[in-house]
Protein backbone atom coordinates (compact mmCIF):
# COMPACT_ATOMS: atom_id res chain seq x y z
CA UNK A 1 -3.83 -12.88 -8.21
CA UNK A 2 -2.76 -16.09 -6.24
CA UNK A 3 -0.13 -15.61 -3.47
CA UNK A 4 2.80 -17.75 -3.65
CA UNK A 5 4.95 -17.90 -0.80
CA UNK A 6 7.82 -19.52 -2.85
CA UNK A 7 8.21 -15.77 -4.06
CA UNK A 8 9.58 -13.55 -1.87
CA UNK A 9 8.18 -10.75 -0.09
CA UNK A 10 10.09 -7.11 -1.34
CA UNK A 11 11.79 -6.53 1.99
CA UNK A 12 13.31 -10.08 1.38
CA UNK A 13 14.53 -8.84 -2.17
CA UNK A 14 15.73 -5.74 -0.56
CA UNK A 15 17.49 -7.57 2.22
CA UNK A 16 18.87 -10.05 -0.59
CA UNK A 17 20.46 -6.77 -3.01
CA UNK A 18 22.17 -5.57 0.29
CA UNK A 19 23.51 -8.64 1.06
CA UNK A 20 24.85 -9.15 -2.57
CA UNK A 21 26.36 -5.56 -2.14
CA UNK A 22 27.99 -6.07 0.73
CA UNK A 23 29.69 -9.41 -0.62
CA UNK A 24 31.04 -7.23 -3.44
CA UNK A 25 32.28 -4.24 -1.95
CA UNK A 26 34.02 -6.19 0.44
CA UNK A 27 35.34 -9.04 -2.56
CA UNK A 28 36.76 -5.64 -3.95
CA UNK A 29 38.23 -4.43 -1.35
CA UNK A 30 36.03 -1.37 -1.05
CA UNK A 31 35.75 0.57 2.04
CA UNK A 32 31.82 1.46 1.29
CA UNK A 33 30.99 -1.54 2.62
CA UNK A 34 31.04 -0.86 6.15
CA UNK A 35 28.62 2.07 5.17
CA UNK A 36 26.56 -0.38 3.30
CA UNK A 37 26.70 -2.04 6.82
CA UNK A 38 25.75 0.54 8.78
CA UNK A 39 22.60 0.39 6.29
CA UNK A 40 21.86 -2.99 6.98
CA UNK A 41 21.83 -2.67 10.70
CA UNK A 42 19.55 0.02 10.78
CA UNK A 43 17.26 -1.96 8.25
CA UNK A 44 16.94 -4.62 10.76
CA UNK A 45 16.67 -2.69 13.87
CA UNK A 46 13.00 -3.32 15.70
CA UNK A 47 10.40 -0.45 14.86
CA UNK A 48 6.90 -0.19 15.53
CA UNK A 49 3.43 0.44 13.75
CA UNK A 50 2.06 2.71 16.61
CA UNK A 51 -1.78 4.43 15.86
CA UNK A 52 -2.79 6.91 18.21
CA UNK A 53 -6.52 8.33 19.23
CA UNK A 54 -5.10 12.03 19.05
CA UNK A 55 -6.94 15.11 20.13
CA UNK A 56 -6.39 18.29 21.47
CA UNK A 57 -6.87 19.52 25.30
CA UNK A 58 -6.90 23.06 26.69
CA UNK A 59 -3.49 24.30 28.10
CA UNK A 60 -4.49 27.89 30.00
CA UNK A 61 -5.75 31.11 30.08
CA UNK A 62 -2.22 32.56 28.99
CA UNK A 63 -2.23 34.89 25.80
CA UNK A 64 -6.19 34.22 25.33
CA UNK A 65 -5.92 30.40 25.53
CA UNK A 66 -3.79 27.86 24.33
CA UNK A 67 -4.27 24.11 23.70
CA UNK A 68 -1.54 21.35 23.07
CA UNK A 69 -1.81 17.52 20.95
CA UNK A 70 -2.76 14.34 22.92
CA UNK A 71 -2.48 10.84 22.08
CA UNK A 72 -3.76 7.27 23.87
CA UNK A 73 -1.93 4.51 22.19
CA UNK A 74 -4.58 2.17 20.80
CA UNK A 75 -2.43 -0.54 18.78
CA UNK A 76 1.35 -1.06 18.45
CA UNK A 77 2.84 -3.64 16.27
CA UNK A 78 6.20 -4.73 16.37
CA UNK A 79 8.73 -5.22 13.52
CA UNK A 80 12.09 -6.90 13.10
CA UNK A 81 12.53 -5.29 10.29
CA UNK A 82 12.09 -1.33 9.14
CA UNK A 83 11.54 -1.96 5.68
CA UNK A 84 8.81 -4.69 6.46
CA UNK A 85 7.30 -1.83 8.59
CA UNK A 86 7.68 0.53 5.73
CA UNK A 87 6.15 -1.68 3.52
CA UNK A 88 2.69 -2.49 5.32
CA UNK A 89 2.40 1.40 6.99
CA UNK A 90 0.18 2.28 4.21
CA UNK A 91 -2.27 -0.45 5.21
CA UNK A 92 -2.30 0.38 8.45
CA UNK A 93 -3.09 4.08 7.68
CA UNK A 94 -5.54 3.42 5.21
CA UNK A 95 -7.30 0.87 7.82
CA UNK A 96 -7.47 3.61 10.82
CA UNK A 97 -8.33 6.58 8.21
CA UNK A 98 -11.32 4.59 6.97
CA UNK A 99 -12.10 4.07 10.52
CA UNK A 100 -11.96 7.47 10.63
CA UNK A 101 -14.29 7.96 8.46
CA UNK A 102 -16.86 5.16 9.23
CA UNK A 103 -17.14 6.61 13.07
CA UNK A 104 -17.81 10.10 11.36
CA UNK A 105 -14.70 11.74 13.63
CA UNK A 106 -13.43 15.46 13.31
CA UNK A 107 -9.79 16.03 13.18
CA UNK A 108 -8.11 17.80 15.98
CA UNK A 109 -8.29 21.36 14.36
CA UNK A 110 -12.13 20.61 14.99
CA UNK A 111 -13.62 22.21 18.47
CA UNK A 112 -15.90 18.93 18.18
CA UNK A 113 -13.03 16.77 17.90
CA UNK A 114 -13.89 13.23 19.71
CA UNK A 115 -11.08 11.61 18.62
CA UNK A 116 -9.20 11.45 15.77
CA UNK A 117 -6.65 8.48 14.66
CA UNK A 118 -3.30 9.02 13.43
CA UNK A 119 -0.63 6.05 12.15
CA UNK A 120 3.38 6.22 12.90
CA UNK A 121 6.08 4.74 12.43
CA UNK A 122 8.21 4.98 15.73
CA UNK A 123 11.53 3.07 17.19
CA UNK A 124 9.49 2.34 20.62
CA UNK A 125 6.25 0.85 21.89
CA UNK A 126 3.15 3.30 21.65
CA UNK A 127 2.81 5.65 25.25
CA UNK A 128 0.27 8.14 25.72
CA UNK A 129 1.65 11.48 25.54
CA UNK A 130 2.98 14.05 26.23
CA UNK A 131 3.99 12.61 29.75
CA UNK A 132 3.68 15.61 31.55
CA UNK A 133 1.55 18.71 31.12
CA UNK A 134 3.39 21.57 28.91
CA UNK A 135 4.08 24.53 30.97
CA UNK A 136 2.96 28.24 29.42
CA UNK A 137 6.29 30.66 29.15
């Protein structure tokens, strides 16, 4: 298949059918259209590609022992868009799964767990987390 750039991409048809919308809800008087709006502006709100190294670490004692999820950002790509984001997530995932897979690592659930990547979709840069310690209670 040859790539054309004169065609556009399908968040630019998306973007393109809610812009049409809007003009006619609004031609007809329609109060949806702000709704529509509302859409629109969340659409093109900034969101972010984040993957994760995730793993496991031991909380306590407490109850026989209890562990809690960890995750080290290690990429986060920005979007001006959320459909654009939407749109190339699967990539993403599939890149960092076959990773996965390629370095031979165990999932969390694993007790030999060194590492394990995992792929969101987020409104914010990628931080490690959680930012504090959980507490037992």
């Amino acid at each position: 298949m040859i790539y054309d750039r004169k065609s556009p991409e399908p968040w630019e048809i998306q973007k393109m059918h809610v812009d049409k919308l809007i003009a006619e809800f609004k031609s007809a008087n329609d109060p949806d259209w702000i709704e529509i709006e509302k859409f629109r502006q969340r659409e093109e709100s900034t969101i972010y590609i984040n993957t994760y190294e995730t793993n496991r670490a031991y909380g306590g004692p407490e109850e026989g022992g209890w562990w809690f999820d960890i995750g080290d950002p290690v990429e986060s790509v920005q979007f001006d868009f959320s459909y654009q984001a939407r749109y190339a997530l699967p990539e993403f995932e599939e890149r960092w799964m076959k990773r996965n897979k390629e370095e031979e690592r165990k999932r969390p659930s694993s007790v030999n767990c060194d590492g394990w990547y995992e792929t969101y979709l987020e409104d914010k840069f990628a931080e490690s987390y959680p930012k504090q310690k959980p507490h037992y209670e």
